[in-house]
N, C-alpha and C. Protein backbone atom coordinates (compact mmCIF):
# COMPACT_ATOMS: atom_id res chain seq x y z
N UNK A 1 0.85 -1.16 0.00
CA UNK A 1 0.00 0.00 0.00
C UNK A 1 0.90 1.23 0.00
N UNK A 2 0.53 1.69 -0.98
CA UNK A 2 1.42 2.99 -0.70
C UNK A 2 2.66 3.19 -1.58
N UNK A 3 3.21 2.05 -2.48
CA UNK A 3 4.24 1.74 -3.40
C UNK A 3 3.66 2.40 -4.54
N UNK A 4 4.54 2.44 -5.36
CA UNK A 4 5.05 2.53 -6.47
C UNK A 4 5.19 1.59 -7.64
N UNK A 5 4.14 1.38 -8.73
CA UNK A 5 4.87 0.24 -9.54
C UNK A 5 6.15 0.00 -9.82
N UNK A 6 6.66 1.08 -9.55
CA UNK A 6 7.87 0.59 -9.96
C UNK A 6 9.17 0.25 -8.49
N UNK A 7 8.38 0.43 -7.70
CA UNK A 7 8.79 0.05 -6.42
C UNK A 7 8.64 -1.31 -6.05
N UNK A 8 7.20 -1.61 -6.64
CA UNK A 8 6.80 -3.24 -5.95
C UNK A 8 7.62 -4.45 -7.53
N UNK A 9 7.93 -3.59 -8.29
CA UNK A 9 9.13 -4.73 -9.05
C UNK A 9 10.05 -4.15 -8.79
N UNK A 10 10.58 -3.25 -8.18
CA UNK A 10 12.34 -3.83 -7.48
C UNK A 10 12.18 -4.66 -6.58
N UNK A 11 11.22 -4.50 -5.82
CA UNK A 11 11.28 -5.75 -4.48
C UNK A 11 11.37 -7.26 -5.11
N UNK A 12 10.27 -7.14 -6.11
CA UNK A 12 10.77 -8.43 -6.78
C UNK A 12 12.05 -8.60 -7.60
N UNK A 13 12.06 -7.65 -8.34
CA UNK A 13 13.50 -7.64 -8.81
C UNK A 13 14.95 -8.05 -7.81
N UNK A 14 14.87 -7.73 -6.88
CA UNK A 14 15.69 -7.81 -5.62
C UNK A 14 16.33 -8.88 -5.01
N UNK A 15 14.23 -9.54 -5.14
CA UNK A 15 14.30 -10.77 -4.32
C UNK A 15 14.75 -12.33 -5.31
N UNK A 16 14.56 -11.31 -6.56
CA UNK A 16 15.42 -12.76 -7.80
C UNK A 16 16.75 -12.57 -7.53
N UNK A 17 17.07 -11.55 -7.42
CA UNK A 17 18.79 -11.27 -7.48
C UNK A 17 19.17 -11.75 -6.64
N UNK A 18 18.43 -11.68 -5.08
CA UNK A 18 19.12 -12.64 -3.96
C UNK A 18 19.17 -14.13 -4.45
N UNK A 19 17.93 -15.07 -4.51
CA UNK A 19 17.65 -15.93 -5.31
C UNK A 19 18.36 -16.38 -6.19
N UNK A 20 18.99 -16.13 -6.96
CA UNK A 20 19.80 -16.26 -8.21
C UNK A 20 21.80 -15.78 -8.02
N UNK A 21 21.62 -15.09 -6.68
CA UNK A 21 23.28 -15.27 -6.24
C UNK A 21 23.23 -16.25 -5.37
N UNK A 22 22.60 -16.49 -4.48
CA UNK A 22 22.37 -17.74 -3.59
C UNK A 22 22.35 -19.28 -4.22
N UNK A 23 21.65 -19.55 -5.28
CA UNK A 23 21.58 -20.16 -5.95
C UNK A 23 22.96 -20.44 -6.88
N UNK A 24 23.39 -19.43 -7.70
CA UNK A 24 24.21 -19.65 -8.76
C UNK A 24 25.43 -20.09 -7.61
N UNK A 25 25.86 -19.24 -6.49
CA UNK A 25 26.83 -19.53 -5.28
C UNK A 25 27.05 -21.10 -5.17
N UNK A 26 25.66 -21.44 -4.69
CA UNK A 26 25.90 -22.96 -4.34
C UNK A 26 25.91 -24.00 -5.26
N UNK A 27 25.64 -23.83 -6.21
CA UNK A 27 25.66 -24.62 -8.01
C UNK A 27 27.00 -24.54 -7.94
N UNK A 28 27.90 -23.29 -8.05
CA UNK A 28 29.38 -23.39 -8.22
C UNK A 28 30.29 -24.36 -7.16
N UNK A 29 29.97 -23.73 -5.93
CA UNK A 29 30.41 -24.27 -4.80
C UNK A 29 30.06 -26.18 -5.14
N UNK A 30 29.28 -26.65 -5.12
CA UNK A 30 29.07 -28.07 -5.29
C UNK A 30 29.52 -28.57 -6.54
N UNK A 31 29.86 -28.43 -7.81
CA UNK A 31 30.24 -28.06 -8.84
C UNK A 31 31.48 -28.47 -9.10
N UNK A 32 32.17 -27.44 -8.25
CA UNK A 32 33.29 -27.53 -7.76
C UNK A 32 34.23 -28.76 -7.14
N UNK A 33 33.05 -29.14 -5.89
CA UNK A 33 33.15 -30.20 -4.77
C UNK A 33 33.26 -31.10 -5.33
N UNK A 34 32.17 -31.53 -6.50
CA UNK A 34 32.09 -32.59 -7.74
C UNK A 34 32.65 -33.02 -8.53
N UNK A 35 33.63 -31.66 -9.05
CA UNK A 35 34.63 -32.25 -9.66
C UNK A 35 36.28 -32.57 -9.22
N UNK A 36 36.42 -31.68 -7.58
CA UNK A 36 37.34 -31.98 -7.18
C UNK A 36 37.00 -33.85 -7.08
N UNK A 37 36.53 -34.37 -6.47
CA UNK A 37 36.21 -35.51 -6.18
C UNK A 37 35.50 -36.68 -6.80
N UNK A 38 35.38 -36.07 -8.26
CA UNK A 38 34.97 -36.73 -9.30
C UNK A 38 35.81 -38.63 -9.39
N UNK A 39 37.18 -38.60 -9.16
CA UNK A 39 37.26 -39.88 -9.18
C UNK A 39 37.03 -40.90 -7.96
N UNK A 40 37.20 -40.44 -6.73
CA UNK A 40 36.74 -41.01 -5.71
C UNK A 40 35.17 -41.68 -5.69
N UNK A 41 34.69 -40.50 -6.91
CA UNK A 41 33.23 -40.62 -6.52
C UNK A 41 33.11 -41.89 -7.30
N UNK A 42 33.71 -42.06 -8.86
CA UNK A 42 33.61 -43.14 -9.56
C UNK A 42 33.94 -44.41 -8.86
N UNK A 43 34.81 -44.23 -8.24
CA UNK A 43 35.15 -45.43 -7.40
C UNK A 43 33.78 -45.95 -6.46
N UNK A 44 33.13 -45.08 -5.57
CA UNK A 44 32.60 -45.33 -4.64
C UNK A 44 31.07 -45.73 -5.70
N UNK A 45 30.86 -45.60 -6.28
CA UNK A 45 29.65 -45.76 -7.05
C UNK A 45 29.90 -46.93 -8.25
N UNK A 46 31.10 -47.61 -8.38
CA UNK A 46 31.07 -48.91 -8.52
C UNK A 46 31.43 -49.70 -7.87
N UNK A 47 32.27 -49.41 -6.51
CA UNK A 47 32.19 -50.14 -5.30
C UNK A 47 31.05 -50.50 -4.95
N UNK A 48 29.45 -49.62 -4.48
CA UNK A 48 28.92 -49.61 -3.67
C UNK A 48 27.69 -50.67 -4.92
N UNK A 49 27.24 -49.57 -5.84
CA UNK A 49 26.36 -50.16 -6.66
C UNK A 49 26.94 -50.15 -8.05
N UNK A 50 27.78 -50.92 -8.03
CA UNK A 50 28.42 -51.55 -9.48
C UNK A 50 27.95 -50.98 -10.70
N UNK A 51 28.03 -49.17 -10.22
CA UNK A 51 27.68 -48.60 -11.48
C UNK A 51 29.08 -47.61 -12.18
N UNK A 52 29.66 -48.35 -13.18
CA UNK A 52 30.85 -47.96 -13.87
C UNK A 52 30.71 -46.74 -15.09
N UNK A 53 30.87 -45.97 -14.09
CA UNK A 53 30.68 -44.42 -14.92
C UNK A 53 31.28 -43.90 -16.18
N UNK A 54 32.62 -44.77 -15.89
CA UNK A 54 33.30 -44.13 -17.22
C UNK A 54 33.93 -45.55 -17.16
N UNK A 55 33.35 -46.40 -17.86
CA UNK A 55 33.54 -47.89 -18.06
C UNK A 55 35.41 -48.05 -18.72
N UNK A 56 36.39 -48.84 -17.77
CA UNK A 56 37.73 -49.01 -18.54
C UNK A 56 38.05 -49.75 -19.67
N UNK A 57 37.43 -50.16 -19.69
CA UNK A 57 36.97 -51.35 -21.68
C UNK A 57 36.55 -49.66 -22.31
N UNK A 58 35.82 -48.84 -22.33
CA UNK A 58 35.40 -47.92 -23.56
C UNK A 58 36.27 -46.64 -23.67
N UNK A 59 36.62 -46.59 -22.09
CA UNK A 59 37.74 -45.45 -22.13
C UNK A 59 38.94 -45.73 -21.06
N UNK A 60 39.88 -46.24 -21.94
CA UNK A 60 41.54 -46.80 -21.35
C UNK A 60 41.90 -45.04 -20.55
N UNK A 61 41.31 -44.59 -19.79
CA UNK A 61 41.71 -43.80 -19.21
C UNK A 61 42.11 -44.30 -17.44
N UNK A 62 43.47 -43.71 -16.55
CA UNK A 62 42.87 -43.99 -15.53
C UNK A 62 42.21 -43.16 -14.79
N UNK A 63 42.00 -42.03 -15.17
CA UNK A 63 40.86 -41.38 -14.05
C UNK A 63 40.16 -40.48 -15.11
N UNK A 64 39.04 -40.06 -14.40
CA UNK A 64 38.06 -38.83 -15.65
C UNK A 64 39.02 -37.46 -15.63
N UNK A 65 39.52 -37.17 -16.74
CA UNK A 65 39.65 -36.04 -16.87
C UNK A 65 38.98 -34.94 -16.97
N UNK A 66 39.59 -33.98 -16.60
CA UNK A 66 38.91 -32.69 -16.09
C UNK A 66 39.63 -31.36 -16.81
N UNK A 67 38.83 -30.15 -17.18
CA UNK A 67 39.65 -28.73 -17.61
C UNK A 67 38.86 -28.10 -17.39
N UNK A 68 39.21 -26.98 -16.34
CA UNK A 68 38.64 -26.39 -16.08
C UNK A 68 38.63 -24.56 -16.31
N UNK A 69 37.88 -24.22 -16.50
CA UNK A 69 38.02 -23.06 -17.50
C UNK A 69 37.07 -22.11 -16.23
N UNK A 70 38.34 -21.14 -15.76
CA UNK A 70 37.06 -20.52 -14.78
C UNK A 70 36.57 -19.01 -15.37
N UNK A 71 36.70 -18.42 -16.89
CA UNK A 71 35.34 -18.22 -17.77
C UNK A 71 34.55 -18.53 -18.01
N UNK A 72 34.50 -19.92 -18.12
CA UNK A 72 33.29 -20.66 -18.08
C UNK A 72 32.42 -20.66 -17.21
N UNK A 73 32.92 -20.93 -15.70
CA UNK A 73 32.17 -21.22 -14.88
C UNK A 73 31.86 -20.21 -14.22
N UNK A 74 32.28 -18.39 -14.22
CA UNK A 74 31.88 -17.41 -14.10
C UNK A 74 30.72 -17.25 -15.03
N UNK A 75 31.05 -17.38 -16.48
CA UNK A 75 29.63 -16.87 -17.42
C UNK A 75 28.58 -18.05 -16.98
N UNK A 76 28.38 -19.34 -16.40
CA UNK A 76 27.19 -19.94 -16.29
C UNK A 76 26.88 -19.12 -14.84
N UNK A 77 27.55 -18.58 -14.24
CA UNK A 77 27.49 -18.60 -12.81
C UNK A 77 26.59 -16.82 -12.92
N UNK A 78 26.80 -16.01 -13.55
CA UNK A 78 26.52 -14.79 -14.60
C UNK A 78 24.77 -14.92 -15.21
N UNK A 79 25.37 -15.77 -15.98
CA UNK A 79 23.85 -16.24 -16.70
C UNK A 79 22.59 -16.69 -16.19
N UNK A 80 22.81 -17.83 -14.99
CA UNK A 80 21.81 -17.93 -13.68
C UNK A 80 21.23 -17.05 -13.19
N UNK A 81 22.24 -16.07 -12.39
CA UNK A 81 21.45 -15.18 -11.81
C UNK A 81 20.47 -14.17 -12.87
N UNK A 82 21.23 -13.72 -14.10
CA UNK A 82 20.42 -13.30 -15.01
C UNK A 82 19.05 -13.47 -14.99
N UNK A 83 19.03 -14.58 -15.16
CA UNK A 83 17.66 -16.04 -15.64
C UNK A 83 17.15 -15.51 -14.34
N UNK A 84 17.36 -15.65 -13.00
CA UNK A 84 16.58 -15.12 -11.97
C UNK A 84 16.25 -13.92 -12.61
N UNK A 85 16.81 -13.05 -12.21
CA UNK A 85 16.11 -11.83 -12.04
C UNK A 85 14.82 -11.48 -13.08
N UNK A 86 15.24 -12.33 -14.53
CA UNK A 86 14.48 -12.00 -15.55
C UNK A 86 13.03 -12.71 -15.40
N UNK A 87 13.34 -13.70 -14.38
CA UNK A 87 12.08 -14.19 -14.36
C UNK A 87 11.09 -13.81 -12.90
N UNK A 88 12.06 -13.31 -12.37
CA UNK A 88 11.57 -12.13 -11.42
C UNK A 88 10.84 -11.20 -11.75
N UNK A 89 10.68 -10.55 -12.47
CA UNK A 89 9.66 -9.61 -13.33
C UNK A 89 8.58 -10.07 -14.11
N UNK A 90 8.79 -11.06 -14.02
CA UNK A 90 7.51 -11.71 -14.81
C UNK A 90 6.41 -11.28 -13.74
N UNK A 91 6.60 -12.22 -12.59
CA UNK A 91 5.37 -11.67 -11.48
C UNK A 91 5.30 -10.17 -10.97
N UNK A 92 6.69 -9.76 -10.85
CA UNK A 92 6.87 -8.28 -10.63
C UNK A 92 5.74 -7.47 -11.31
N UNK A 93 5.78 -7.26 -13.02
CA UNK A 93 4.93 -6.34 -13.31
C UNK A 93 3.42 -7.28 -13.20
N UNK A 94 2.99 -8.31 -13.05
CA UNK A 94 1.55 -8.73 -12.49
C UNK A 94 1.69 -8.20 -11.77
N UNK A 95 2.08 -8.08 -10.26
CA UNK A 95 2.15 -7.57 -8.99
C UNK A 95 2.00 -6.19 -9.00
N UNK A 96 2.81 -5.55 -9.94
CA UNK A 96 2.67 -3.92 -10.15
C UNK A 96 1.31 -3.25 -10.41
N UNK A 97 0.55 -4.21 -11.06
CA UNK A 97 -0.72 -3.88 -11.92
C UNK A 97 -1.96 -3.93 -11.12
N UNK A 98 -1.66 -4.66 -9.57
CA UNK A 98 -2.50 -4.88 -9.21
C UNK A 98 -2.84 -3.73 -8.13
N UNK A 99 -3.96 -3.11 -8.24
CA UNK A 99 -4.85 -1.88 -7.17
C UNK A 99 -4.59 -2.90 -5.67
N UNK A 100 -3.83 -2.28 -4.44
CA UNK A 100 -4.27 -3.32 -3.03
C UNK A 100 -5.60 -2.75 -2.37
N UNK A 101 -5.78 -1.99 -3.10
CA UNK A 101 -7.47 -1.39 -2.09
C UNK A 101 -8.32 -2.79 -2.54
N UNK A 102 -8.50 -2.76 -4.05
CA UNK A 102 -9.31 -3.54 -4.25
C UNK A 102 -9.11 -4.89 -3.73
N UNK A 103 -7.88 -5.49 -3.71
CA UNK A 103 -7.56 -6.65 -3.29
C UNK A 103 -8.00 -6.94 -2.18
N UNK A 104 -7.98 -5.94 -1.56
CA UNK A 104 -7.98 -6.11 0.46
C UNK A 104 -9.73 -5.86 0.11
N UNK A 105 -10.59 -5.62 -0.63
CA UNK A 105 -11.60 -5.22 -0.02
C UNK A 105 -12.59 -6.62 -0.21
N UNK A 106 -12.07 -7.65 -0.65
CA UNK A 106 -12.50 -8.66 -0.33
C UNK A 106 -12.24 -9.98 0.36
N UNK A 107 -11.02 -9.56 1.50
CA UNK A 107 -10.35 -10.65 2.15
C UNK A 107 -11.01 -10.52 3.55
């Protein structure tokens, strides 16, 4: 009550951007974790349930290789939050459009 359309989509705008650094943060962070530990993990996941990830008959490798490009993983990390915010405004301008007198005068 009392906002601004263009007040009640920054709040949403805002609240994607938190959303979408929080998010993109912990995607990297685990990401990360995943691929530090990527061969341990192969191990433990045909140890446990004899599921051979990167099978040694199809690829004479001994461990999964990895390159890591941290442009890369800045622009996906970039692009996420993007994708938030942009879809943050979707409800934003619904939300903007809406009168709260009228809303409230039937709750």
């Amino acid at each position: 009550m009392g906002a601004r359309d263009s007040q009640v989509m920054w709040v949403f705008a805002l609240h994607g951007l938190v959303v979408g650094v929080i998010g993109a943060a912990t995607g990297v962070v685990a990401a990360l974790l995943l691929l530090q530990y990527r061969n341990p993990l192969r191990e433990f996941l045909y140890d446990r349930f004899d599921v051979d990830v990167f099978s040694k008959e199809v690829y004479p490798l001994p461990e999964i290789p990895m390159v890591l490009q941290t442009s890369t993983v800045v622009w996906v990390a970039l692009a996420a939050v993007a994708i938030c915010v942009l879809a943050a405004l979707i409800p934003a301008r619904a939300a903007a459009q809406v009168d709260p007198a009228r809303s409230l005068h039937y709750e």
